[in-house]
C-alpha atoms as a PDB file:
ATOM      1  CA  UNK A   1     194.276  91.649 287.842  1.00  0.00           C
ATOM      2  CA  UNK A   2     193.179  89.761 284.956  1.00  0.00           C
ATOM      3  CA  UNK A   3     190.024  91.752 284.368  1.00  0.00           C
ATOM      4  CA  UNK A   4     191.423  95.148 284.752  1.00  0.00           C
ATOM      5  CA  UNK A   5     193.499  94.198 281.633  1.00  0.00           C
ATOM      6  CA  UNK A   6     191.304  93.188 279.815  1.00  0.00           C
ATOM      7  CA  UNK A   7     188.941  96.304 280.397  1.00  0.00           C
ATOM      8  CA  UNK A   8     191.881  98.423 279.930  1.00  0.00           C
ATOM      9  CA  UNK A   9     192.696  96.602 276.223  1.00  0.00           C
ATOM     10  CA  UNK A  10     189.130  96.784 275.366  1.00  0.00           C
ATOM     11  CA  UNK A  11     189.165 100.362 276.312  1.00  0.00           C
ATOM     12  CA  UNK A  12     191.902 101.282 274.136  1.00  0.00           C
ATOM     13  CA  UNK A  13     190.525  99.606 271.616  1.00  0.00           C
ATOM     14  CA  UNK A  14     187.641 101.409 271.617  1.00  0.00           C
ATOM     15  CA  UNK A  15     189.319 104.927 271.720  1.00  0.00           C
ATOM     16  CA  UNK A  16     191.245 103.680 268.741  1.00  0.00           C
ATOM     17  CA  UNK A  17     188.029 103.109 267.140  1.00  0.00           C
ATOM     18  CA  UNK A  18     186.185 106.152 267.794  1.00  0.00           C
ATOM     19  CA  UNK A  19     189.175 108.081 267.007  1.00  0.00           C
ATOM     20  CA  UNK A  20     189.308 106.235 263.103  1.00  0.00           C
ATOM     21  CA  UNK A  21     185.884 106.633 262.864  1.00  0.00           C
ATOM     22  CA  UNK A  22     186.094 110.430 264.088  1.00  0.00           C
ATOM     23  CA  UNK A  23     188.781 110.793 261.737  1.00  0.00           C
ATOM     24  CA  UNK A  24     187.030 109.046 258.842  1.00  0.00           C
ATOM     25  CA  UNK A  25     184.049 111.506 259.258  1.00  0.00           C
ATOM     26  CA  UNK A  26     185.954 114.804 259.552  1.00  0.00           C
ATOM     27  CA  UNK A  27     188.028 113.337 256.448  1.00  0.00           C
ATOM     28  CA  UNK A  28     184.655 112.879 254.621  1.00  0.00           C
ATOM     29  CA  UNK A  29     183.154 116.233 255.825  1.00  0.00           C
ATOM     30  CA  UNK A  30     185.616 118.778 255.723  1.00  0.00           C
ATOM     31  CA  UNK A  31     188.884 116.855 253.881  1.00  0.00           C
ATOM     32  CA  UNK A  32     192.224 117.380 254.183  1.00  0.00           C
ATOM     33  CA  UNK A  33     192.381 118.716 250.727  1.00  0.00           C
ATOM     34  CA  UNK A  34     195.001 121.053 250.370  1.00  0.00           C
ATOM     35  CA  UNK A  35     194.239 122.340 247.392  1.00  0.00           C
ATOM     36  CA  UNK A  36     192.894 126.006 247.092  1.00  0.00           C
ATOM     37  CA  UNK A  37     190.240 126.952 244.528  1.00  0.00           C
ATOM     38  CA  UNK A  38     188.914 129.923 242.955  1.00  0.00           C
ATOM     39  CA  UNK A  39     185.117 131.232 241.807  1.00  0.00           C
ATOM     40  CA  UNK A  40     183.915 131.525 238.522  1.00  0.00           C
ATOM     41  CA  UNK A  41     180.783 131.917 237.327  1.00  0.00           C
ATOM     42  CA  UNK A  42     178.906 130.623 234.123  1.00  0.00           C
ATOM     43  CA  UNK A  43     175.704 131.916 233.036  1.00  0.00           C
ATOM     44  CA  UNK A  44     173.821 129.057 230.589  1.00  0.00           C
ATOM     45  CA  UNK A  45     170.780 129.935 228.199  1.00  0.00           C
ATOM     46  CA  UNK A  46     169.421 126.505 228.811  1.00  0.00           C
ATOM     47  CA  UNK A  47     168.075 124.812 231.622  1.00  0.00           C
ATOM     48  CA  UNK A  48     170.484 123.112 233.524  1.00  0.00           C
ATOM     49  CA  UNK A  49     169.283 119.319 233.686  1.00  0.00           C
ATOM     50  CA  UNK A  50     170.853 116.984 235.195  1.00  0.00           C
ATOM     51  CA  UNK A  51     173.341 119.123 237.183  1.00  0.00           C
ATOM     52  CA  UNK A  52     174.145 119.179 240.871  1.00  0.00           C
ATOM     53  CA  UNK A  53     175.762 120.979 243.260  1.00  0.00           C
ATOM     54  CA  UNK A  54     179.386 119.249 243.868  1.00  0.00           C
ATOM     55  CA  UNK A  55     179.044 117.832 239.988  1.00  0.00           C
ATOM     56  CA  UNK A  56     182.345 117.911 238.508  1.00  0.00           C
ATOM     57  CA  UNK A  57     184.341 120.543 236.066  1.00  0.00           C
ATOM     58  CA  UNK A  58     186.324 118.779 233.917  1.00  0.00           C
ATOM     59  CA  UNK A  59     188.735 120.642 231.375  1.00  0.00           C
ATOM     60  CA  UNK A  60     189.402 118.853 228.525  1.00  0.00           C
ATOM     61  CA  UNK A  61     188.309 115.989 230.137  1.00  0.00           C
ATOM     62  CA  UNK A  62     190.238 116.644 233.391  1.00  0.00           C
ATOM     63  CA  UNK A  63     188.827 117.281 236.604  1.00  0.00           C
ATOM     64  CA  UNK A  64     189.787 120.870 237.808  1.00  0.00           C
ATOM     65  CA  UNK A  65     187.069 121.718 240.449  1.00  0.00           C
ATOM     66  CA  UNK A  66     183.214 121.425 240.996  1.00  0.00           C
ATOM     67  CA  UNK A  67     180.414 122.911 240.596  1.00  0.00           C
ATOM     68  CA  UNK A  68     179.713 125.275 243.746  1.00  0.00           C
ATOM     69  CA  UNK A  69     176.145 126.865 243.389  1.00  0.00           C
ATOM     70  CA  UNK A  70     173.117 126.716 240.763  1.00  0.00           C
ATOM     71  CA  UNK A  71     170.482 129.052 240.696  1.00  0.00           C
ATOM     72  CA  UNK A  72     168.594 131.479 238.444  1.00  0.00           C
ATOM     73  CA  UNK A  73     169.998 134.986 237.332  1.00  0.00           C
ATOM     74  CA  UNK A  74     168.102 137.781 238.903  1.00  0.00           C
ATOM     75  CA  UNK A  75     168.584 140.071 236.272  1.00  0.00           C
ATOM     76  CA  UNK A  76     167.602 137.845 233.786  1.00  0.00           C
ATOM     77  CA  UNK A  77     165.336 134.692 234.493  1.00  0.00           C
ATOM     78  CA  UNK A  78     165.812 133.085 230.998  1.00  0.00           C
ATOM     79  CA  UNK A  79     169.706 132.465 232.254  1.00  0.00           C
ATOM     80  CA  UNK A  80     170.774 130.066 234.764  1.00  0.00           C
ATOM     81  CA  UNK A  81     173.949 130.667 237.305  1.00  0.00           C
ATOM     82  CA  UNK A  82     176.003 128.577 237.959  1.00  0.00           C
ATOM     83  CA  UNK A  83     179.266 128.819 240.255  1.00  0.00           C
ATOM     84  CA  UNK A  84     182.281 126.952 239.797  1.00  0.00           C
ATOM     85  CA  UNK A  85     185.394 126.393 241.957  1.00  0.00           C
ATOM     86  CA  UNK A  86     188.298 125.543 240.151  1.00  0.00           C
ATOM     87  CA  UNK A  87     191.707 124.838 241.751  1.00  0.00           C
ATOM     88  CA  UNK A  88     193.737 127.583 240.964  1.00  0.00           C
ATOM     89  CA  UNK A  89     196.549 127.022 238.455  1.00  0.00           C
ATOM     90  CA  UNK A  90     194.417 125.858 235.681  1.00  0.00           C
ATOM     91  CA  UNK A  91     194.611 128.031 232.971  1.00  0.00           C
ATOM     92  CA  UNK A  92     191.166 129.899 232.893  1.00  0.00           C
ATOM     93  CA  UNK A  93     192.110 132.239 230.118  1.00  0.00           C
ATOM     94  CA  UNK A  94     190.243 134.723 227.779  1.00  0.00           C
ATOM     95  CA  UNK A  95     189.456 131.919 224.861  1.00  0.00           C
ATOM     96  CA  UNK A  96     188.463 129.392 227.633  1.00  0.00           C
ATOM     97  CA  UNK A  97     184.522 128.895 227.277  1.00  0.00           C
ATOM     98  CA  UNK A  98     181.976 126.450 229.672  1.00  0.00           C
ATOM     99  CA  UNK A  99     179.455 124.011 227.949  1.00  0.00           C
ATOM    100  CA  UNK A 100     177.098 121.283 229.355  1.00  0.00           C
ATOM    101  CA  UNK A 101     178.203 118.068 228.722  1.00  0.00           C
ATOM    102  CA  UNK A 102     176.575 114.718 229.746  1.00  0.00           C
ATOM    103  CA  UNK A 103     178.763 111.545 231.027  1.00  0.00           C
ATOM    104  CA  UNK A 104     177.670 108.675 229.267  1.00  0.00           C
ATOM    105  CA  UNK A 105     174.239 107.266 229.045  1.00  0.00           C
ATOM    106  CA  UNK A 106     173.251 108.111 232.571  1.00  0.00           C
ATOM    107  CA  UNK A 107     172.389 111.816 231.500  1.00  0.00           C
ATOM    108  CA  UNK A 108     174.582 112.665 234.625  1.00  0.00           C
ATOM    109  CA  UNK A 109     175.571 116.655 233.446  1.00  0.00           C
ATOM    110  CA  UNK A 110     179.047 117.932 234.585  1.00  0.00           C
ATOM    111  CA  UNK A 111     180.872 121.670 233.169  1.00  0.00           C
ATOM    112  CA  UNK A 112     183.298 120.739 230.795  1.00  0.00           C
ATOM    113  CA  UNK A 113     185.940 123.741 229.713  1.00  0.00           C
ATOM    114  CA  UNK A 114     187.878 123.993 226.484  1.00  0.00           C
ATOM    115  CA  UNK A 115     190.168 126.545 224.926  1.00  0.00           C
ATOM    116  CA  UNK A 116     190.025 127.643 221.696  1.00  0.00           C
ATOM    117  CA  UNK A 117     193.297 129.869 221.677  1.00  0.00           C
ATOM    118  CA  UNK A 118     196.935 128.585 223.388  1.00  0.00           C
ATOM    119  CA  UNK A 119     197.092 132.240 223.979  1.00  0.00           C
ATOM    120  CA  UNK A 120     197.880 132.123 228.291  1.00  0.00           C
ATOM    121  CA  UNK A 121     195.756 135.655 228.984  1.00  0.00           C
ATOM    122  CA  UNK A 122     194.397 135.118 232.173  1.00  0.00           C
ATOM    123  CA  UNK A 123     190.385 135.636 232.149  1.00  0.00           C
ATOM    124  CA  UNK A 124     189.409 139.110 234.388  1.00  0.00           C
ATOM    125  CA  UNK A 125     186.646 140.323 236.590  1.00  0.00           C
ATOM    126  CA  UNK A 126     184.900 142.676 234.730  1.00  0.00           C
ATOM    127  CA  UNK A 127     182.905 145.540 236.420  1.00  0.00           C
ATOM    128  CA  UNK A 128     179.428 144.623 237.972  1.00  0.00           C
ATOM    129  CA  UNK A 129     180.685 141.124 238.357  1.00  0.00           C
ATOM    130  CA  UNK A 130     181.812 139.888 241.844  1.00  0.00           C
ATOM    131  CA  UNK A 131     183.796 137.037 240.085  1.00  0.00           C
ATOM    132  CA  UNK A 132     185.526 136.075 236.562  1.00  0.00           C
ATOM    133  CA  UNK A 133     182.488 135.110 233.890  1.00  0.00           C
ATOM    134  CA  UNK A 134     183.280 132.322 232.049  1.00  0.00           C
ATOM    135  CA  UNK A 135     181.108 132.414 228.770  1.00  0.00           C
ATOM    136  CA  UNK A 136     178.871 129.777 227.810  1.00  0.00           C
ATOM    137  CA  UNK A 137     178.156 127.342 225.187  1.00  0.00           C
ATOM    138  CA  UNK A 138     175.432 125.581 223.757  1.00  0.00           C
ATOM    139  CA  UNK A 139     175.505 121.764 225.012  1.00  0.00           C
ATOM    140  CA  UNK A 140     175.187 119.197 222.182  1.00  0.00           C
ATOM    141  CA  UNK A 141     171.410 118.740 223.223  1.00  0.00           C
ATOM    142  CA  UNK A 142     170.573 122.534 222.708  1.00  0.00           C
ATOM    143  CA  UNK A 143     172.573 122.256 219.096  1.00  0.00           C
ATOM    144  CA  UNK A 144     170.143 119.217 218.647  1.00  0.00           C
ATOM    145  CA  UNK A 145     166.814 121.064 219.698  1.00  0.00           C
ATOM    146  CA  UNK A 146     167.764 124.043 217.567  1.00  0.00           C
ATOM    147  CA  UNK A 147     168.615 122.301 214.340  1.00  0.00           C
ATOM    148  CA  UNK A 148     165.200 119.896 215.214  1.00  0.00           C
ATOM    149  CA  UNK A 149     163.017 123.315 215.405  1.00  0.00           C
ATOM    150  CA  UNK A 150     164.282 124.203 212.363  1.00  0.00           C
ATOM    151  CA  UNK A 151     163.894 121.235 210.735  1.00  0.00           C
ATOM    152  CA  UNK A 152     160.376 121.762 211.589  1.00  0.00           C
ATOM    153  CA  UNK A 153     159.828 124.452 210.778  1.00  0.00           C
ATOM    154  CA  UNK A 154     161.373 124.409 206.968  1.00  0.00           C
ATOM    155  CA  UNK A 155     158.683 121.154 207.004  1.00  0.00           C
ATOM    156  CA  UNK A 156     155.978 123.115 207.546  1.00  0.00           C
ATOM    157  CA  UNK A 157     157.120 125.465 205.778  1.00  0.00           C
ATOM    158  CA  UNK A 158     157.569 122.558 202.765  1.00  0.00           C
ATOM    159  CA  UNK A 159     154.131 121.429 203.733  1.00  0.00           C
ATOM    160  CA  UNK A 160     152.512 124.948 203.024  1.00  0.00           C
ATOM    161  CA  UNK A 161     153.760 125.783 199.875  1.00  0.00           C
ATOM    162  CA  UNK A 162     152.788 121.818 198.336  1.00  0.00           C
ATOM    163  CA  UNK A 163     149.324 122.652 199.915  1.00  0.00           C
ATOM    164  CA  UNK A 164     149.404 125.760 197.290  1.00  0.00           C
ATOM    165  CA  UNK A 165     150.983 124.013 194.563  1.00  0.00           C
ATOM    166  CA  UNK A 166     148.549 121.031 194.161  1.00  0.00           C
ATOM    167  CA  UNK A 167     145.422 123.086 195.664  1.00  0.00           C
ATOM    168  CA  UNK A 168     142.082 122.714 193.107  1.00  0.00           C
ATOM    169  CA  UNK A 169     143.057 125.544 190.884  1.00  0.00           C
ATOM    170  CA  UNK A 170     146.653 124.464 189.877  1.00  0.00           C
ATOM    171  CA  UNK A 171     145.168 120.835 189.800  1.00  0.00           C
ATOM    172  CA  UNK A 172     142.837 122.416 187.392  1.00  0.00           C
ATOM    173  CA  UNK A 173     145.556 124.004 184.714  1.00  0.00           C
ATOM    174  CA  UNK A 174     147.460 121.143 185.542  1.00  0.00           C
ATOM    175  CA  UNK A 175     145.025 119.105 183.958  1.00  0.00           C
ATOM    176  CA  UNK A 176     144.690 121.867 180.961  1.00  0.00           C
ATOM    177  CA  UNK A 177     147.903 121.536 180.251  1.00  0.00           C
ATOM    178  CA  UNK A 178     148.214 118.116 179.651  1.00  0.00           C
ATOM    179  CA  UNK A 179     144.998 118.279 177.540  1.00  0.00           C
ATOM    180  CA  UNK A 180     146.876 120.706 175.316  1.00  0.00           C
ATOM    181  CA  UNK A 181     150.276 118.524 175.100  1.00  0.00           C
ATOM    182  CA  UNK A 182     147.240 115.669 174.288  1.00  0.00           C
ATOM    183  CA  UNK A 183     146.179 118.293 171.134  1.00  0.00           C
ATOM    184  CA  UNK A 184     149.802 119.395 170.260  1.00  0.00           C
ATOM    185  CA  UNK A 185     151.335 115.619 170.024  1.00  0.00           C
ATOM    186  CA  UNK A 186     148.091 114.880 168.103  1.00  0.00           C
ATOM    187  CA  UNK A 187     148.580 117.830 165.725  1.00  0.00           C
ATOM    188  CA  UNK A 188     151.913 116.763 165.176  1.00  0.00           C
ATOM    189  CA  UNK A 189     151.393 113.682 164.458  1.00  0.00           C
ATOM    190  CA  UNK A 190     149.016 114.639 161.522  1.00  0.00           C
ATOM    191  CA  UNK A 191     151.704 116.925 160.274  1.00  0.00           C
ATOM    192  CA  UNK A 192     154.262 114.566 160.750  1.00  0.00           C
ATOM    193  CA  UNK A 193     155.003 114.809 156.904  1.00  0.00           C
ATOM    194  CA  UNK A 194     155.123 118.100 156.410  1.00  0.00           C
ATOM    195  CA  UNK A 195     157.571 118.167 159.411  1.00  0.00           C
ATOM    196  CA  UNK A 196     159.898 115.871 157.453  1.00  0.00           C
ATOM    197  CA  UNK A 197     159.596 117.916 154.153  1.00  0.00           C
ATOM    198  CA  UNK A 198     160.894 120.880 156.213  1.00  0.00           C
ATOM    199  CA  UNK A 199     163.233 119.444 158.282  1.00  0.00           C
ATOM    200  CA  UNK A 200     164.848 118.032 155.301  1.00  0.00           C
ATOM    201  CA  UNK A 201     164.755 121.980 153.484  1.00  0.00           C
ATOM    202  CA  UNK A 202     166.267 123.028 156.643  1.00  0.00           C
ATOM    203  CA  UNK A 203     168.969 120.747 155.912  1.00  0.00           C
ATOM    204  CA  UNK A 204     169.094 121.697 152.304  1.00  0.00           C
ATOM    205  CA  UNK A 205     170.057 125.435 153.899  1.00  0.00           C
ATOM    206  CA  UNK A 206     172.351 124.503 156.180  1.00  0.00           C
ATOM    207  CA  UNK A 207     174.036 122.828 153.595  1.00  0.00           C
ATOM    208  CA  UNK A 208     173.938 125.859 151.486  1.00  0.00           C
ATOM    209  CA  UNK A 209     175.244 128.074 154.308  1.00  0.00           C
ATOM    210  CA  UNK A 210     178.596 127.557 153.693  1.00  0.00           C
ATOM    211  CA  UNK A 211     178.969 128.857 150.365  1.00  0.00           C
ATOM    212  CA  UNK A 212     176.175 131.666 151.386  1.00  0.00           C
ATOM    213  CA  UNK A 213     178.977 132.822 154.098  1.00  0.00           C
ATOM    214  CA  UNK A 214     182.146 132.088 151.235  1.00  0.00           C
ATOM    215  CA  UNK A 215     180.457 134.456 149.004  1.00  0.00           C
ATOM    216  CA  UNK A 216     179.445 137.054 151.279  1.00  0.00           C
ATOM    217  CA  UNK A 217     183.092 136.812 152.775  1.00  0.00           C
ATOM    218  CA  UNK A 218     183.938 137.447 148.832  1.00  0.00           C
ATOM    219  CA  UNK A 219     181.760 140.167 148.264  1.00  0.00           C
ATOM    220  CA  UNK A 220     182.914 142.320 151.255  1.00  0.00           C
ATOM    221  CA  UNK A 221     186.733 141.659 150.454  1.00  0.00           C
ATOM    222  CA  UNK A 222     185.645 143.065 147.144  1.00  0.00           C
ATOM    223  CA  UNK A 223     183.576 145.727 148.908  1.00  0.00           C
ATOM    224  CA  UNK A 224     186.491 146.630 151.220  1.00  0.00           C
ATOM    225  CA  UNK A 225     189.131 147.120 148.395  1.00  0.00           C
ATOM    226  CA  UNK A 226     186.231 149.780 146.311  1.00  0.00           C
ATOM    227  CA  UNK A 227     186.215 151.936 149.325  1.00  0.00           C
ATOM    228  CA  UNK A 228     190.371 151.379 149.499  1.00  0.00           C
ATOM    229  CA  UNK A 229     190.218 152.225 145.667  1.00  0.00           C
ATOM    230  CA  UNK A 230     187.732 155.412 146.194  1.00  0.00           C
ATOM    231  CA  UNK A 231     190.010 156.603 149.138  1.00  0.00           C
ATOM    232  CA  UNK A 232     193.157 156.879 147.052  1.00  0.00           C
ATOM    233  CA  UNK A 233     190.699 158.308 144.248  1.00  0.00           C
ATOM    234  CA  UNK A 234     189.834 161.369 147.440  1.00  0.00           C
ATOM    235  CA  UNK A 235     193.401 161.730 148.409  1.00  0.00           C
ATOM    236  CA  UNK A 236     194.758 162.655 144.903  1.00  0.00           C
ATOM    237  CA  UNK A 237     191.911 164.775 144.217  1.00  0.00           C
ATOM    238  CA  UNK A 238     192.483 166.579 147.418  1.00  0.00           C
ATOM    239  CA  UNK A 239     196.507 167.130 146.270  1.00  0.00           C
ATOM    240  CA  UNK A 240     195.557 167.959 143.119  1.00  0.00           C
ATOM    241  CA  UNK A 241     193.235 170.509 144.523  1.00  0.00           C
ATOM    242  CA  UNK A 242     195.841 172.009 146.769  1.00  0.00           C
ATOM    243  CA  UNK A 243     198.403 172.091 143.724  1.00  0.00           C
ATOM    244  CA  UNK A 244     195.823 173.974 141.891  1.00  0.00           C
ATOM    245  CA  UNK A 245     195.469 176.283 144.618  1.00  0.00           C
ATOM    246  CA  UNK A 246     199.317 177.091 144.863  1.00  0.00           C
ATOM    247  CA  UNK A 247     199.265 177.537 141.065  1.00  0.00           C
ATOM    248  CA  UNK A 248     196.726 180.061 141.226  1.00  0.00           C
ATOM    249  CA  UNK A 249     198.386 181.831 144.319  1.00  0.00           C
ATOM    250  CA  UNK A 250     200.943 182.225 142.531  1.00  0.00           C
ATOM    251  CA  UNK A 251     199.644 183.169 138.874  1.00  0.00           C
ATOM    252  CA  UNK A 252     198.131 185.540 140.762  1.00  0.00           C
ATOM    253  CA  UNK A 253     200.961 187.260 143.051  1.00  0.00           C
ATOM    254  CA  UNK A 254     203.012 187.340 139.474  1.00  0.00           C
ATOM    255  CA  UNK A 255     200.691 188.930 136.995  1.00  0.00           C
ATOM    256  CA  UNK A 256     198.238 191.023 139.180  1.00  0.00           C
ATOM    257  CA  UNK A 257     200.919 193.721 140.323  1.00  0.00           C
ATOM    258  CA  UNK A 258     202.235 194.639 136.238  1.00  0.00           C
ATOM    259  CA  UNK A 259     198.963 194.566 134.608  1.00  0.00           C
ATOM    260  CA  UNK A 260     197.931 197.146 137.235  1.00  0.00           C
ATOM    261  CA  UNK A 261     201.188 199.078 136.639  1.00  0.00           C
ATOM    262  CA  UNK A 262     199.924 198.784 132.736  1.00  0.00           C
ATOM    263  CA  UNK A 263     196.310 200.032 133.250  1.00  0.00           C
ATOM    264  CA  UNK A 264     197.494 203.435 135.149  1.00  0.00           C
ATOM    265  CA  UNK A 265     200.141 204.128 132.779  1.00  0.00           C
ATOM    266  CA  UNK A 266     197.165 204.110 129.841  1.00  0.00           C
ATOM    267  CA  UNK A 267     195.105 206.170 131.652  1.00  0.00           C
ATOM    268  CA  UNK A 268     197.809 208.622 132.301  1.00  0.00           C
ATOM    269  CA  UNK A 269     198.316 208.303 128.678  1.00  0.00           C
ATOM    270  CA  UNK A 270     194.532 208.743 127.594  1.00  0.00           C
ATOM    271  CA  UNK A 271     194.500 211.796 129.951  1.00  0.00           C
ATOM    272  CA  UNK A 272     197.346 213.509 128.152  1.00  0.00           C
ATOM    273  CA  UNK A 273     195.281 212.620 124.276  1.00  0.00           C
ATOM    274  CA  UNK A 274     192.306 214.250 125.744  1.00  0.00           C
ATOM    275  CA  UNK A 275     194.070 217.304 126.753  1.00  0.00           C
ATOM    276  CA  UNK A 276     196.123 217.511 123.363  1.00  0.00           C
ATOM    277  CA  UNK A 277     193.129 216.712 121.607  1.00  0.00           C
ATOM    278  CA  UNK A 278     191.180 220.075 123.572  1.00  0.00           C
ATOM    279  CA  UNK A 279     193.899 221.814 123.105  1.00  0.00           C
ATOM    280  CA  UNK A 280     194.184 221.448 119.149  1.00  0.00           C
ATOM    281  CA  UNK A 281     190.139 221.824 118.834  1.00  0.00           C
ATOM    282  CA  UNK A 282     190.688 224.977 120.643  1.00  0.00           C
ATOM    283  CA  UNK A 283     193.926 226.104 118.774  1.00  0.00           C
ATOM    284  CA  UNK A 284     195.131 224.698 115.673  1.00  0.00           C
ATOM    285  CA  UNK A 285     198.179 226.514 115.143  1.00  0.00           C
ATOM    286  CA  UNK A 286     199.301 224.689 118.236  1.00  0.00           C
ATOM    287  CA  UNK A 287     200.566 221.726 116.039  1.00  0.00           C
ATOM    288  CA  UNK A 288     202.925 224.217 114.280  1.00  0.00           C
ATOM    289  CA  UNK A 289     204.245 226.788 116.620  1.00  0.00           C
ATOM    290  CA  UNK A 290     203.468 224.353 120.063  1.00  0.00           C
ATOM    291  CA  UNK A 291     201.537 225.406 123.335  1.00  0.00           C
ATOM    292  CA  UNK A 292     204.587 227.827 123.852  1.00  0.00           C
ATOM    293  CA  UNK A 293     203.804 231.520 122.429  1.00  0.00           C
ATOM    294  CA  UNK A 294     206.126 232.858 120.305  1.00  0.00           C
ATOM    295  CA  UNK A 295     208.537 235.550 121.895  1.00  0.00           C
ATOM    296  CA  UNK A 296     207.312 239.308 120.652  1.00  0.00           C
ATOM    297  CA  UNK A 297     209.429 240.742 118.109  1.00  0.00           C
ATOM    298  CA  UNK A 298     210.490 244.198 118.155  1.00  0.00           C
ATOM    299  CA  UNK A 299     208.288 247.053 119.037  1.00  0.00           C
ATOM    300  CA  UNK A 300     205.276 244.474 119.729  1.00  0.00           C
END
């Protein structure tokens, strides 16, 4: 009786067992995660190194999800494509954008996700897509390749233009030149007198300039007040001009009219001379008995 107990503890023990370890395995396999996700899908201009499948998606430094799937973009092989499942309820909106981050010194890669607006618009399908497209960013590595290329290439480009500035023929007036500042500086250090003497005439003038200016100043006040003085001069010509004018108007509305009056009546008068005058050369008698004939007397 002793034995069948025992083989019957030892058998339940070993059902206990196997069902732990069956339980451990499914737990480990399929989960008993609760939590329901949804796809996005990121497509990166950079080679994804580093990443896995099941790597995690942290937003903001907070794990949301994993990463589902990896693999290249058919419609364009320079872009990689990755799939994400995030648990739903994090808000995925339209300012929320993916880069590829690495966690610590390991070079491990995960997706980290950042917003740049508090704005809560939910992010869309768009047509052609068979999930939401999260847009990418450049990871901190591709900033650091980019600027490094251009560094680069603004070296060479550095490098180039000091090959043309010291290349033989530059080098050559280069060395010109400084012959020549050899001759000038030698030059004027012969003439190192004469550069006093006028140096010292050139402060002579500027001494002078002063009381150039001061009497230039003077001499267009005085200047200024002639052509004041020659302006007043014009104006009262110009109204004595105009009273002239009105004088003569009117000397010549008042005396015109009578002395024309005058001139008629003396030719009316010289007219009637010359007729009397004809008149008495013709017939004398006319003085005594008049133009008039005498009335006939009787039997006449």
């Amino acid at each position: 009786m002793e034995s069948k107990a025992n083989y019957t503890i030892v058998g339940l023990t070993v059902l206990i067992l196997v069902s732990g370890l069956l339980a451990t395995l499914l737990w480990l396999s399929v989960g008993f995660d609760k939590k329901i996700y949804s796809t996005y899908i990121v497509y990166l201009h950079e080679a994804a190194s580093g990443l896995n499948e099941k790597s995690p998606v942290k937003f903001n430094g907070v794990q949301v999800g994993y990463v589902k799937a990896i693999k290249l973009n058919k419609n364009d092989p320079r872009q990689v494509e990755i799939w994400l499942s995030i648990q739903r309820g994090t808000p995925i909106t339209n300012s929320t954008s993916a880069t590829l981050l690495s966690q610590g010194i390991t070079g491990v890669s995960y997706v980290g996700l950042s917003a740049s607006s508090s704005i809560l618009t939910p992010l869309k399908r768009m047509p052609g897509e068979p999930y939401p497209v999260i847009p990418a960013k450049p990871s901190l590595f591709n900033q650091l390749d980019s600027m490094a290329k251009e560094v680069s290439d603004n070296l060479e480009k550095i490098t180039n233009q000091a090959q043309l500035v010291f290349s033989e023929k530059n080098s050559k007036n280069f060395s010109e030149a400084l012959q020549n500042i050899e001759r000038f500086s030698h030059v004027l250090a012969q003439n190192s007198k004469n550069i006093d003497v006028f140096l010292a005439n050139t402060s002579q003038a500027s001494n002078d300039l002063p009381q150039i200016l001061k009497e230039l100043q003077t001499g267009v006040k005085k200047f200024s007040s002639l052509a004041s003085d020659m302006s007043k001069a014009g104006n009262s010509v110009t109204e004595t001009m105009v009273s002239g004018k009105t004088a003569l108007d009117k000397l010549t509305q008042q005396t015109i009219p009578p002395a024309t009056l005058l001139l008629n009546r003396l030719n009316a008068i010289a007219a009637n001379l010359e007729k009397v005058s004809n008149e008495m050369r013709l017939n004398p008698s006319v003085v005594i008995r008049g133009t008039t004939p005498p009335k006939p007397g009787p039997g006449e």
